[in-house]
N, C-alpha and C. Protein backbone atom coordinates (compact mmCIF):
# COMPACT_ATOMS: atom_id res chain seq x y z
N UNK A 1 2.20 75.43 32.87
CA UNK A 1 2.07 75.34 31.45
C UNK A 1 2.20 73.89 30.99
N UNK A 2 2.89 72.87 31.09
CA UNK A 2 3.09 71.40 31.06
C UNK A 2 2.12 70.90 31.62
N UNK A 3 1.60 71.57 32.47
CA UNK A 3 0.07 70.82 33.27
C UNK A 3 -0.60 70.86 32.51
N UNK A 4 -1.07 72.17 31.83
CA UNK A 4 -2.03 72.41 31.34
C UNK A 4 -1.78 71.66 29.91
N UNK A 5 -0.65 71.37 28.99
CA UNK A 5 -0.79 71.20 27.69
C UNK A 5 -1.41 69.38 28.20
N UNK A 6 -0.61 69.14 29.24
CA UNK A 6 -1.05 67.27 29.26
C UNK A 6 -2.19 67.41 29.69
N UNK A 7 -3.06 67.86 30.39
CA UNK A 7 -4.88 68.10 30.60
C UNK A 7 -5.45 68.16 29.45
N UNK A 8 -4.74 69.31 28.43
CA UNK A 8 -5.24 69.62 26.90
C UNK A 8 -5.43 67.97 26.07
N UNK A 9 -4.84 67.38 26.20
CA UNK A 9 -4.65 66.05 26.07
C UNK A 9 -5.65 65.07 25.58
N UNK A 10 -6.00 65.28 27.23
CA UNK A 10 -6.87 64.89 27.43
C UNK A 10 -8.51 64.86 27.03
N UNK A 11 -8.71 66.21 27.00
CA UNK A 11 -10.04 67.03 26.66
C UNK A 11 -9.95 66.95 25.44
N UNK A 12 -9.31 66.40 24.78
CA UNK A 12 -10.04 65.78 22.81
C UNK A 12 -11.02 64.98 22.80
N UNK A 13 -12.37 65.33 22.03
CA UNK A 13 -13.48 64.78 22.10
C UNK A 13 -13.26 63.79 20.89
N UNK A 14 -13.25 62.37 21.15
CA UNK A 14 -13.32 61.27 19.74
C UNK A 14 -14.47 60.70 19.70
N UNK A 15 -14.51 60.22 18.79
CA UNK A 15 -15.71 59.59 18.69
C UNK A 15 -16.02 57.72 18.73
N UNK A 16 -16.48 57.34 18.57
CA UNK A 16 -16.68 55.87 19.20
C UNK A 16 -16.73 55.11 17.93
N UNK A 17 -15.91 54.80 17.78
CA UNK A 17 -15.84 53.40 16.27
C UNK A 17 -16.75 52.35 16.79
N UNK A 18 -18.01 52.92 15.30
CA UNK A 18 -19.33 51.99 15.30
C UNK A 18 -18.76 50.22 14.76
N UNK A 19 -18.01 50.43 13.93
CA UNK A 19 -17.65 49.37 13.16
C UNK A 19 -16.61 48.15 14.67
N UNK A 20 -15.84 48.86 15.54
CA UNK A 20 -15.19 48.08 16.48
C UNK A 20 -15.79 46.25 16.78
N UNK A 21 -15.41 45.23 16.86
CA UNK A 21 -15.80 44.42 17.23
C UNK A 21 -15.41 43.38 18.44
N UNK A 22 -15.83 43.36 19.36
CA UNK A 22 -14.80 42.91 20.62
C UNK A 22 -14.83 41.49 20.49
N UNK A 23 -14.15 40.92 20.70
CA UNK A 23 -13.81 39.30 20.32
C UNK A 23 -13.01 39.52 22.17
N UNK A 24 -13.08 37.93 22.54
CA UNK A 24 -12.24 37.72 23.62
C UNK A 24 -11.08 37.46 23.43
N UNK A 25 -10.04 38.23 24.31
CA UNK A 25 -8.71 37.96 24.56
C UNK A 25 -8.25 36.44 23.78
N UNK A 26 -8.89 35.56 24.76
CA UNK A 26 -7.84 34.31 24.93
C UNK A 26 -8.86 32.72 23.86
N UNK A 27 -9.24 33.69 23.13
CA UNK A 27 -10.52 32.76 21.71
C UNK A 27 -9.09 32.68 21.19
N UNK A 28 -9.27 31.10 20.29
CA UNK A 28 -8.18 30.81 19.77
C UNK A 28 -9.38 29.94 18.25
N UNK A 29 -9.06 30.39 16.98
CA UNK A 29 -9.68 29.58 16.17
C UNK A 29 -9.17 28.80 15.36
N UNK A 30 -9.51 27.41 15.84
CA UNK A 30 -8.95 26.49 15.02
C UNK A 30 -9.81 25.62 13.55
N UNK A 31 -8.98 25.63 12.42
CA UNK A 31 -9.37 25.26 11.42
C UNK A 31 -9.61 23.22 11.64
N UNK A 32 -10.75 23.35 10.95
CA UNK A 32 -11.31 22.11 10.56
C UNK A 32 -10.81 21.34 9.63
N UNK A 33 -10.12 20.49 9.94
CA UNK A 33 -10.00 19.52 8.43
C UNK A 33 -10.47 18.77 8.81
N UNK A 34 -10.77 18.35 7.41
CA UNK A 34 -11.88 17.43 6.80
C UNK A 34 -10.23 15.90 6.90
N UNK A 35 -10.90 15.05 7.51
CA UNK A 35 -10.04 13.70 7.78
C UNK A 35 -11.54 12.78 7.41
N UNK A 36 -11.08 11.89 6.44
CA UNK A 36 -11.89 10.78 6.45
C UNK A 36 -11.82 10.00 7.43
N UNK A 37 -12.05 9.01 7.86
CA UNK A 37 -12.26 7.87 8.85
C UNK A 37 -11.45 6.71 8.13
N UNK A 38 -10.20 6.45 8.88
CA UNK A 38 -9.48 5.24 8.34
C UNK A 38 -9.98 3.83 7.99
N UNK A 39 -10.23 3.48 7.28
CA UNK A 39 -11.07 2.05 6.68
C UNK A 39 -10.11 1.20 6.49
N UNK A 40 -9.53 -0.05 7.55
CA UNK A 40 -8.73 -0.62 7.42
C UNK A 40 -8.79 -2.17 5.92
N UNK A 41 -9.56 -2.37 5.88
CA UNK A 41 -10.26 -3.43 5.27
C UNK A 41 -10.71 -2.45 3.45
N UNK A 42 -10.69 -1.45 3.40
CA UNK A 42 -10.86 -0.74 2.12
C UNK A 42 -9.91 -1.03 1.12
N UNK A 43 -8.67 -1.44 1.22
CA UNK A 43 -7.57 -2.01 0.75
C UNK A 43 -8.30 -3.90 -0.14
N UNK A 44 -8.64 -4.48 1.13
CA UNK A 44 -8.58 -5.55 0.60
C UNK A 44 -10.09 -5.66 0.08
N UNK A 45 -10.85 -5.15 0.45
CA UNK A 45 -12.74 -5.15 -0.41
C UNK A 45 -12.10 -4.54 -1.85
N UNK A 46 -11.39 -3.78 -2.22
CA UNK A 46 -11.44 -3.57 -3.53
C UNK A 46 -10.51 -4.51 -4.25
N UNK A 47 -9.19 -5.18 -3.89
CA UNK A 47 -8.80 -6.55 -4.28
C UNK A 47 -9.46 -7.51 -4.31
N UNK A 48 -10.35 -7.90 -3.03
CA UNK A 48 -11.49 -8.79 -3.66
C UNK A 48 -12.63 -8.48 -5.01
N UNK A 49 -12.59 -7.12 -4.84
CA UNK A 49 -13.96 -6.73 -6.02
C UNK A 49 -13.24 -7.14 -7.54
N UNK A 50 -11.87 -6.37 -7.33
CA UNK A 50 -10.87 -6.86 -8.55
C UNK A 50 -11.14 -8.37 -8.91
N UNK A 51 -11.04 -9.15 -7.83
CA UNK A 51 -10.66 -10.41 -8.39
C UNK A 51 -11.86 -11.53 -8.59
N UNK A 52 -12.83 -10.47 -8.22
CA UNK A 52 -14.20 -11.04 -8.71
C UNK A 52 -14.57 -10.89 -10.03
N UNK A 53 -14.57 -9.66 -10.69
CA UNK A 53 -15.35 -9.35 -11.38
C UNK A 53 -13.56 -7.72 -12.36
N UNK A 54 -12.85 -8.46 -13.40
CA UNK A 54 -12.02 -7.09 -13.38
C UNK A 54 -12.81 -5.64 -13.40
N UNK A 55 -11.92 -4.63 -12.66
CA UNK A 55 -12.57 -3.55 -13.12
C UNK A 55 -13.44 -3.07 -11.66
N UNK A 56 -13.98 -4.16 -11.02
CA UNK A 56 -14.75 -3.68 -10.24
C UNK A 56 -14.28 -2.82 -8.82
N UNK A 57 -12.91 -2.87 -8.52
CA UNK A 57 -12.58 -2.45 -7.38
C UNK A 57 -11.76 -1.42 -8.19
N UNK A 58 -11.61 -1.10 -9.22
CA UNK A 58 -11.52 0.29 -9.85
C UNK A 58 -12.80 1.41 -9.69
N UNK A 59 -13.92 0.70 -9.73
CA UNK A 59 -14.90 1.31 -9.73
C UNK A 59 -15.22 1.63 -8.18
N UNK A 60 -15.01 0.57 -7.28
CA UNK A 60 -15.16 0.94 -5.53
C UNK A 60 -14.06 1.85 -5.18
N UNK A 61 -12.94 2.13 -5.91
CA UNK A 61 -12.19 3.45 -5.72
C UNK A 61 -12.40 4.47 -6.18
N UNK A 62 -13.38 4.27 -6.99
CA UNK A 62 -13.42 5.79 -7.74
C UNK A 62 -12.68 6.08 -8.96
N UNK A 63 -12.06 5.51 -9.54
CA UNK A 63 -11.08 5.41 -10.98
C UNK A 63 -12.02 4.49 -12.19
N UNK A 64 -12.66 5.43 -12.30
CA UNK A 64 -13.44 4.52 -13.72
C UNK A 64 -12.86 4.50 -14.75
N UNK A 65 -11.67 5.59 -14.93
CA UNK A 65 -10.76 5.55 -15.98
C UNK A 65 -10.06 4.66 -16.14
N UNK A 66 -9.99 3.80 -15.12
CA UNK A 66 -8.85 2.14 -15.35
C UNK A 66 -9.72 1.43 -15.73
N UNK A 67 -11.22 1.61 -15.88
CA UNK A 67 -11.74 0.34 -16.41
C UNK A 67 -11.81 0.00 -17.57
N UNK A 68 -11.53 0.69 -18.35
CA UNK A 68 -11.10 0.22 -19.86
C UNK A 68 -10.13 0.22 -20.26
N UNK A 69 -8.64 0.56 -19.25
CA UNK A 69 -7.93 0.19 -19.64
C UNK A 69 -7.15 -1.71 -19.30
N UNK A 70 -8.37 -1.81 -18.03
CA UNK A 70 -8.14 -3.32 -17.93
C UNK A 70 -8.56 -4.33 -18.56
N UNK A 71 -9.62 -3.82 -19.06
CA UNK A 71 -10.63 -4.72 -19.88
C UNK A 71 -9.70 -4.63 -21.56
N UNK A 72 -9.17 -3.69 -21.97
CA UNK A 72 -8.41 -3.57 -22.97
C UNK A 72 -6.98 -4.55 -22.90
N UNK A 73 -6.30 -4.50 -21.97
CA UNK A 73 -5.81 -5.39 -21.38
C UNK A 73 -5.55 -7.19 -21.69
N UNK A 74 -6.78 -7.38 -21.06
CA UNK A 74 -7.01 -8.45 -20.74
C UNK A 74 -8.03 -8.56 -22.29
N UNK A 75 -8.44 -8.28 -22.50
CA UNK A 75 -9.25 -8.52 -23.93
C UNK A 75 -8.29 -9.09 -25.00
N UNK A 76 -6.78 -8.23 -25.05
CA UNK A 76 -5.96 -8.46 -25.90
C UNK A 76 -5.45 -9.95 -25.59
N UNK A 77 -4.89 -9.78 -23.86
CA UNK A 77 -4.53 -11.23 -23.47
C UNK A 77 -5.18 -12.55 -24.51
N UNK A 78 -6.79 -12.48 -24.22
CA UNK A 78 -7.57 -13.84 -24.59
C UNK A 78 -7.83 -13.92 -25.92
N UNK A 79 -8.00 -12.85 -26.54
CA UNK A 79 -7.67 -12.22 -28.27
C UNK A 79 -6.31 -13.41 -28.67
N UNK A 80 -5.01 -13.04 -28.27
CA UNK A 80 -4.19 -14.08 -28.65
C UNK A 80 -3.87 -15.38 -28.29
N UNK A 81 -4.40 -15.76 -27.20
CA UNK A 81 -5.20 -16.81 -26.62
C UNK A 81 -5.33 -17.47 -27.95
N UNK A 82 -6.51 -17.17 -27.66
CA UNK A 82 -7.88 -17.93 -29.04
C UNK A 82 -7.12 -17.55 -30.41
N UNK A 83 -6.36 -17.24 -30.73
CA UNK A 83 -5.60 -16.84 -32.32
C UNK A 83 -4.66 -17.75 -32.30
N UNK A 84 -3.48 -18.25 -30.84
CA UNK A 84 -3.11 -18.76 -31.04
C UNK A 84 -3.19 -20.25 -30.93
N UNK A 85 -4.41 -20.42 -30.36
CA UNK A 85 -4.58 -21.85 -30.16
C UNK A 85 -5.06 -22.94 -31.02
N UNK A 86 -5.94 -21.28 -32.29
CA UNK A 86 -6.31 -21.53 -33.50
C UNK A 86 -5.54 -22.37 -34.48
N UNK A 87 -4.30 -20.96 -34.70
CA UNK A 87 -3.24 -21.72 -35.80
C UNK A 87 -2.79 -23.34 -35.29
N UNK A 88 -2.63 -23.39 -33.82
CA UNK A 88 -1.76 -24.36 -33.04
C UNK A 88 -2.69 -25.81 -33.46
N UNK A 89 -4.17 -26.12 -33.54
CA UNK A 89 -5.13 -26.99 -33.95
C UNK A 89 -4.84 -26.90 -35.78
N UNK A 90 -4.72 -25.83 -36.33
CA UNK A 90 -4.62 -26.39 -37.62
C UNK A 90 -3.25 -26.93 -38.10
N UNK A 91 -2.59 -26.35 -37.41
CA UNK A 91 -0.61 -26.72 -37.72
C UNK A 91 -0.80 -28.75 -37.47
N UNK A 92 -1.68 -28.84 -35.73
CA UNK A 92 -1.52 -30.29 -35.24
C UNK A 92 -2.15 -30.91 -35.90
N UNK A 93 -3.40 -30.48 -36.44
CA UNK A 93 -4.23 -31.46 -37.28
C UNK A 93 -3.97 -31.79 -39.02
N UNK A 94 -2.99 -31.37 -39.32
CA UNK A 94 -2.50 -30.98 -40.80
C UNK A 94 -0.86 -32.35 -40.59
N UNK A 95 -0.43 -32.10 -39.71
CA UNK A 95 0.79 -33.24 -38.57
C UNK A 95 0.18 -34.60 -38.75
N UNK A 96 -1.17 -34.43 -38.05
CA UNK A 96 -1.64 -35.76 -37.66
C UNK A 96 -1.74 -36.58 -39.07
N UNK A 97 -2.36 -35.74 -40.41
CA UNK A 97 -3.10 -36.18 -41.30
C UNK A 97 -1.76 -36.65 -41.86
N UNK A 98 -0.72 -36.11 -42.27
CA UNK A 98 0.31 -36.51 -42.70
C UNK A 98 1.13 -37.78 -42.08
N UNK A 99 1.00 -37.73 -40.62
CA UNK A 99 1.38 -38.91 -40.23
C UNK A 99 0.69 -40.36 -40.49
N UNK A 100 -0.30 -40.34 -40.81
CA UNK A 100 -1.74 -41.07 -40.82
C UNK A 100 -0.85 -41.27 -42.23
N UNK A 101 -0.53 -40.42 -43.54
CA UNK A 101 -0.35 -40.99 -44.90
C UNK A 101 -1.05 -40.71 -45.48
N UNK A 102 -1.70 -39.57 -45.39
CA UNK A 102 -2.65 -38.77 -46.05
C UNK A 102 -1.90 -37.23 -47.04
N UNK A 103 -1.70 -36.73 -48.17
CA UNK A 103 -1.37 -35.71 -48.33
C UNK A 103 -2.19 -34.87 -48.90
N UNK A 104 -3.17 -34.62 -48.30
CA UNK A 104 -4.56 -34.12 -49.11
C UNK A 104 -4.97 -32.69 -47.06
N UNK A 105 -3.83 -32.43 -46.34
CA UNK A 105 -4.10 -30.66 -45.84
C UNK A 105 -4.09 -29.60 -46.60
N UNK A 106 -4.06 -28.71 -45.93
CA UNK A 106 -4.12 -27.54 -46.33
C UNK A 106 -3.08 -27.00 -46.42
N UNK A 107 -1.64 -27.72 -45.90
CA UNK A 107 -0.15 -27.03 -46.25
C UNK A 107 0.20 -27.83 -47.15
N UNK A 108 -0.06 -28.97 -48.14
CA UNK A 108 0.44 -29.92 -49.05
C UNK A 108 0.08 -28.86 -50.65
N UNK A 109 0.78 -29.52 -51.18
CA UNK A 109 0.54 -28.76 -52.58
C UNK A 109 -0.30 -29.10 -53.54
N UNK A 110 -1.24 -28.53 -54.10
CA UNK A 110 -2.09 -29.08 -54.91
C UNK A 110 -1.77 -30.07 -56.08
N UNK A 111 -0.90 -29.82 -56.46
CA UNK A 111 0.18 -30.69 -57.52
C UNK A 111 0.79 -31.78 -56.69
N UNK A 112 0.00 -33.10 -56.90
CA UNK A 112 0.50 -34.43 -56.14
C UNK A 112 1.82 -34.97 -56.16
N UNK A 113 2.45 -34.52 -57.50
CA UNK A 113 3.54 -35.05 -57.89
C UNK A 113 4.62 -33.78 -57.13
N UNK A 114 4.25 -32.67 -56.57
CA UNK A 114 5.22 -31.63 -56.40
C UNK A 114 5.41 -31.82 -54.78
N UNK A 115 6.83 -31.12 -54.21
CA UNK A 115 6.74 -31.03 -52.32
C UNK A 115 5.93 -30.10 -52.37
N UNK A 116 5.64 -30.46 -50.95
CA UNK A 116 4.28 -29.77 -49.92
C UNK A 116 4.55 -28.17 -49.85
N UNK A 117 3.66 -27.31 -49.81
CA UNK A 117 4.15 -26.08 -49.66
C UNK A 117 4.95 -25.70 -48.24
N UNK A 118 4.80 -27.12 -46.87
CA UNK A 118 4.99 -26.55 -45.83
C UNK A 118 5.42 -28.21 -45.41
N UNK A 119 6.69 -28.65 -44.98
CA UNK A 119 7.48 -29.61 -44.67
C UNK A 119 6.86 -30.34 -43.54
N UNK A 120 6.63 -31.25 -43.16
CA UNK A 120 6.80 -31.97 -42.24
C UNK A 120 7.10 -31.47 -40.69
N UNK A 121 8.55 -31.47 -41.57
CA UNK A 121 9.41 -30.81 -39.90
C UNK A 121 9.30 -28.94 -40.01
N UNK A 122 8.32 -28.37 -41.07
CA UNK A 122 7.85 -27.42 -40.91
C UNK A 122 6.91 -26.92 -39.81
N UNK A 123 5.71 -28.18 -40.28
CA UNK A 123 4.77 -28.27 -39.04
C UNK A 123 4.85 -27.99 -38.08
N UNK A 124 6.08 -29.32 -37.29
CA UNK A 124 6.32 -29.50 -36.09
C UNK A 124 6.89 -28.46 -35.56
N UNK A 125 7.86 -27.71 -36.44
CA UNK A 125 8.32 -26.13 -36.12
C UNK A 125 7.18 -24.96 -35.86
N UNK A 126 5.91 -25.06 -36.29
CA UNK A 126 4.74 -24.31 -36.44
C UNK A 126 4.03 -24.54 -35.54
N UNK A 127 3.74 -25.84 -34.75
CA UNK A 127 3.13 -26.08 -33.44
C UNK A 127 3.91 -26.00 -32.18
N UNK A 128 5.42 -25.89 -32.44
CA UNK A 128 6.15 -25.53 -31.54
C UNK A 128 5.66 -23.79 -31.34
N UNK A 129 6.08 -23.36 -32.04
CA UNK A 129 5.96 -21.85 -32.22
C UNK A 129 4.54 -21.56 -31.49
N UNK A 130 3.52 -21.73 -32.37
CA UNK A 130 2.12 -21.34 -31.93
C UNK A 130 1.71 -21.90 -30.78
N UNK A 131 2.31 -22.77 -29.55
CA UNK A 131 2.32 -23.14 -28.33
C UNK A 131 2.94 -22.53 -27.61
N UNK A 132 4.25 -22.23 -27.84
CA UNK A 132 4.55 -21.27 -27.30
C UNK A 132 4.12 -19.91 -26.87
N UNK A 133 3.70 -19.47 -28.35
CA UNK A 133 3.05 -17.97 -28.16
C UNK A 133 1.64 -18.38 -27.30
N UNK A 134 0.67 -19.42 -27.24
CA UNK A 134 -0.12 -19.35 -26.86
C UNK A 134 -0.03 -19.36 -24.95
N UNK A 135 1.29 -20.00 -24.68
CA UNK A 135 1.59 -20.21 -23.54
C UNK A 135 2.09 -18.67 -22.77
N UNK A 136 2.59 -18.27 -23.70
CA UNK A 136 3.14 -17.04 -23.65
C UNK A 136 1.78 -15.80 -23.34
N UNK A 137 1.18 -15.41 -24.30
CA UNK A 137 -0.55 -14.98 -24.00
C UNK A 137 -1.01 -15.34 -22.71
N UNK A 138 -1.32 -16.36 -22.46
CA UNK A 138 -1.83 -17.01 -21.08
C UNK A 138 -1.03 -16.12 -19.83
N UNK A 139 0.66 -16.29 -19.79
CA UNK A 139 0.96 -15.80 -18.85
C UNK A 139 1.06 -14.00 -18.95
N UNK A 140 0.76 -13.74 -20.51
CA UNK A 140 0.67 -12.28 -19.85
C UNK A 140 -0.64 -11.80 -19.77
N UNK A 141 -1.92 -12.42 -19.86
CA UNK A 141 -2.95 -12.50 -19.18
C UNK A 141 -3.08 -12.52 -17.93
N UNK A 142 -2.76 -13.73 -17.57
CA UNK A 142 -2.86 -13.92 -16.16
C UNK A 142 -1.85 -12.69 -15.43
N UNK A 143 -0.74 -12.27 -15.91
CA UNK A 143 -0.17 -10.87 -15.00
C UNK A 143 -0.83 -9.48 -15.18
N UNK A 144 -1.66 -9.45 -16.68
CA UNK A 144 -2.71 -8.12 -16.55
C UNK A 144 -3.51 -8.25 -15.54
N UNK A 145 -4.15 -9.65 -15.54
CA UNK A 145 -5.47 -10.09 -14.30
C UNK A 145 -4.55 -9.25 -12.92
N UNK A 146 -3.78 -10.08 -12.85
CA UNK A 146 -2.85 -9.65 -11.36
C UNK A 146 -3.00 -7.98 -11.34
N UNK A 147 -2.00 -7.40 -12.37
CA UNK A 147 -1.44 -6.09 -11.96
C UNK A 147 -3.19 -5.68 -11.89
N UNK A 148 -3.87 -6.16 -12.60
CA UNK A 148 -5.51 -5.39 -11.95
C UNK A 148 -5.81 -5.30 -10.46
N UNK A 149 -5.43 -6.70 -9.87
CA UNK A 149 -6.03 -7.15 -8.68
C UNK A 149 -4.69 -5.63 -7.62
N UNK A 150 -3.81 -6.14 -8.02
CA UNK A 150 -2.28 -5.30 -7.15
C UNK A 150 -2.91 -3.42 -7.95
N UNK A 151 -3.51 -3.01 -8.65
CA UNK A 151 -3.73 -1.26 -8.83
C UNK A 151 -4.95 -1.28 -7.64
N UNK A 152 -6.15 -2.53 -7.50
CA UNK A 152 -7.22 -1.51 -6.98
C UNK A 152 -6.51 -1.72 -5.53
N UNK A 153 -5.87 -2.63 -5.15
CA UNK A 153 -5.39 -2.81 -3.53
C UNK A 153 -4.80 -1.39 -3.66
N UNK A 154 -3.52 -1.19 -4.14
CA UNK A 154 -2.50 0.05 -3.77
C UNK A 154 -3.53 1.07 -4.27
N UNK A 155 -4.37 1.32 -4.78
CA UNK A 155 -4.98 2.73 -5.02
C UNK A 155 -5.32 2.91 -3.98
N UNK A 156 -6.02 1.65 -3.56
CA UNK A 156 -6.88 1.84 -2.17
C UNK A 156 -6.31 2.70 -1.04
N UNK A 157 -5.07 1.65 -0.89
CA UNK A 157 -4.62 1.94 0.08
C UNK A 157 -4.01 3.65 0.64
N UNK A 158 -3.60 3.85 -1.34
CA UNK A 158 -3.15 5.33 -1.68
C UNK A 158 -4.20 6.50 -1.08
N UNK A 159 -5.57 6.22 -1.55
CA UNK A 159 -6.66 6.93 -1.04
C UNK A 159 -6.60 7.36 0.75
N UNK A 160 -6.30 6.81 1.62
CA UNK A 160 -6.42 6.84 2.62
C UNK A 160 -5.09 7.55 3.70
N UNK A 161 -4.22 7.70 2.32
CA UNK A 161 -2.47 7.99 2.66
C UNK A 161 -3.07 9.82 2.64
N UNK A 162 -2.75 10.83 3.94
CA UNK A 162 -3.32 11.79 4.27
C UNK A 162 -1.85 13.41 3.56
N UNK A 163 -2.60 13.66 2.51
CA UNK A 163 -1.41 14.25 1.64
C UNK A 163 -1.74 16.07 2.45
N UNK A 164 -1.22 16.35 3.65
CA UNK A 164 -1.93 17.81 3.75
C UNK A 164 -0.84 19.11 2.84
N UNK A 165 -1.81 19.84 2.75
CA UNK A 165 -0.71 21.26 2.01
C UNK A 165 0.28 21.79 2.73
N UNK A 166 0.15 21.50 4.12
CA UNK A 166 1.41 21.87 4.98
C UNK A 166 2.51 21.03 4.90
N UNK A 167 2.98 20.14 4.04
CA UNK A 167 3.95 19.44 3.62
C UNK A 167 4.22 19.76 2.25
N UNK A 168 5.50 20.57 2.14
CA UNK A 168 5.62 20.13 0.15
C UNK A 168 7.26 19.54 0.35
N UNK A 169 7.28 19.25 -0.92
CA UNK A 169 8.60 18.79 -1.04
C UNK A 169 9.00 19.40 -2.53
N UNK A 170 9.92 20.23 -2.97
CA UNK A 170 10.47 20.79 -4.36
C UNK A 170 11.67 20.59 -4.09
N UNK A 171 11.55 20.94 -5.55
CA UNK A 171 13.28 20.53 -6.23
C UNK A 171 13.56 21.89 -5.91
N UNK A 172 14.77 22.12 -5.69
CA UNK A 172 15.71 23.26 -5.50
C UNK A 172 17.24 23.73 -5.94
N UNK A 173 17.13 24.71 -6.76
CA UNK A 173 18.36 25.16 -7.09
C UNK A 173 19.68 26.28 -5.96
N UNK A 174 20.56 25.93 -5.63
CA UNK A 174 21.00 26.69 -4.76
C UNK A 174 22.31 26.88 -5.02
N UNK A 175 22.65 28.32 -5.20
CA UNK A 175 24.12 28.95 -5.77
C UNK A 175 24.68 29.01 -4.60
N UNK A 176 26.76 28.63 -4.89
CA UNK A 176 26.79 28.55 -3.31
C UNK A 176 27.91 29.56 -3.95
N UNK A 177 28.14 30.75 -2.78
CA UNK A 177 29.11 31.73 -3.12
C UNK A 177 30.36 31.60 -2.80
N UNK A 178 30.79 30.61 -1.95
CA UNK A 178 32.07 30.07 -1.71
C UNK A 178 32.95 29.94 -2.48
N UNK A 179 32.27 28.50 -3.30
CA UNK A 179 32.88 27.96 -4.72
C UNK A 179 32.21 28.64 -5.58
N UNK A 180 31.15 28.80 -5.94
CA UNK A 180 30.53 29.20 -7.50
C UNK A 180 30.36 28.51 -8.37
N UNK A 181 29.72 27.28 -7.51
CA UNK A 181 28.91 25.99 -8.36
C UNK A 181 27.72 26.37 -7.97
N UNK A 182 26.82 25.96 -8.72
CA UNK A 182 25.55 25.42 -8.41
C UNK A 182 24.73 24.04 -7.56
N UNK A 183 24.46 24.19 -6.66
CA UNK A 183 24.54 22.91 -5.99
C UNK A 183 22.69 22.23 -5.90
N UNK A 184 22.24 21.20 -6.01
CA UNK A 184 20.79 21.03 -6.59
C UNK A 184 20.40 19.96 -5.42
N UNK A 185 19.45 20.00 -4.89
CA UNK A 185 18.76 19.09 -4.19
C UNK A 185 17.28 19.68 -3.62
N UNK A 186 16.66 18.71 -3.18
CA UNK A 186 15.17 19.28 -2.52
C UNK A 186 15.02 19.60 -1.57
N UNK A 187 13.99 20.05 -1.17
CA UNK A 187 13.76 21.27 0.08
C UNK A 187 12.08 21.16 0.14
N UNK A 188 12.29 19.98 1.67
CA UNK A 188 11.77 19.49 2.40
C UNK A 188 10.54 20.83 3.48
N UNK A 189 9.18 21.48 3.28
CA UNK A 189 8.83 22.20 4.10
C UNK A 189 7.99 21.32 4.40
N UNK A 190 7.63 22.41 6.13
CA UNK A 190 6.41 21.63 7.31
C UNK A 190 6.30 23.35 7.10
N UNK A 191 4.55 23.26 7.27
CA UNK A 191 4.28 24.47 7.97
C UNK A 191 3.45 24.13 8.73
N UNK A 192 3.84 24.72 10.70
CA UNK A 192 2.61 24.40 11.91
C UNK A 192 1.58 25.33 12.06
């Protein structure tokens, strides 16, 4: 009787799964990433493009959105430039005329017999000032020029820095039941 039920077993007619698909044992499939080709020199072609032409090694990175904000920038730089170098020629040339023994500028008072609307040692206080600021303009020009030339290098370089999704890094909250503080730091994953 045990013979016969394990024979019975046996003799079940199934049928053959059309859909089955046999793949080999020991196939292993590995995913493709996409890796650019390291461009060592991509760093410094877009600092040179920067420092040719602003803007332009924004554009050899791909950030066209910095190009108006450099040109905005630097526009303002030479904007006070030229404003201040303006006042700074009329303050010196208004100086000169007075030294000369002339009281017929544009800071003297129309009333000959009355003081000047703007002193002497006003002036010299006024071309101090407007040299300054103009000196001042210049150097924060020349550091917009820079921080232009120093974004397209480090973008560059950023571009080529390989960020995969199998790395995150979060902030993390973690209750500890010991004490019954809250204890906070990040939490570092790899996934292989």
């Amino acid at each position: 009787m045990v013979f016969s039920l394990m024979l019975s077993s046996l003799l079940v007619a199934q049928e053959e799964d059309t859909l089955l698909v046999e793949t080999a044992a020991d196939t292993i499939v590995k995913k493709d990433k996409d890796y650019k080709p390291y461009n060592a020199l991509a760093p410094a072609k877009a600092a040179f493009y920067s420092a040719i032409l602003p803007g332009l090694g924004q554009a050899y990175n791909g950030k066209y959105w910095k190009i108006p904000i450099a040109y905005a920038g630097l526009g303002a730089g030479i904007y006070f430039v030229i404003e201040n170098d303006k006042q700074l020629d009329r303050y010196r040339s208004a100086y000169k005329r007075r030294l000369a023994g002339f009281n017929d500028d544009e800071f003297s008072n129309p009333n000959p017999d009355g003081p000047p609307r703007v002193s002497t040692d006003g002036l010299i206080r006024a071309q101090k000032l407007f040299r300054r600021n103009k000196e001042l303009a210049l150097l924060v020009t020349a550091g917009i020029y820079a921080l232009n030339i120093i974004d397209a290098n480090v973008d560059a370089h950023l571009q080529q820095f390989n960020v995969s999704e199998d790395l995150s890094l979060r902030p993390g909250v973690n209750f500890d039941q010991f004490t019954g503080k809250t204890g906070y730091g990040l939490t570092l994953n790899f996934n292989f």
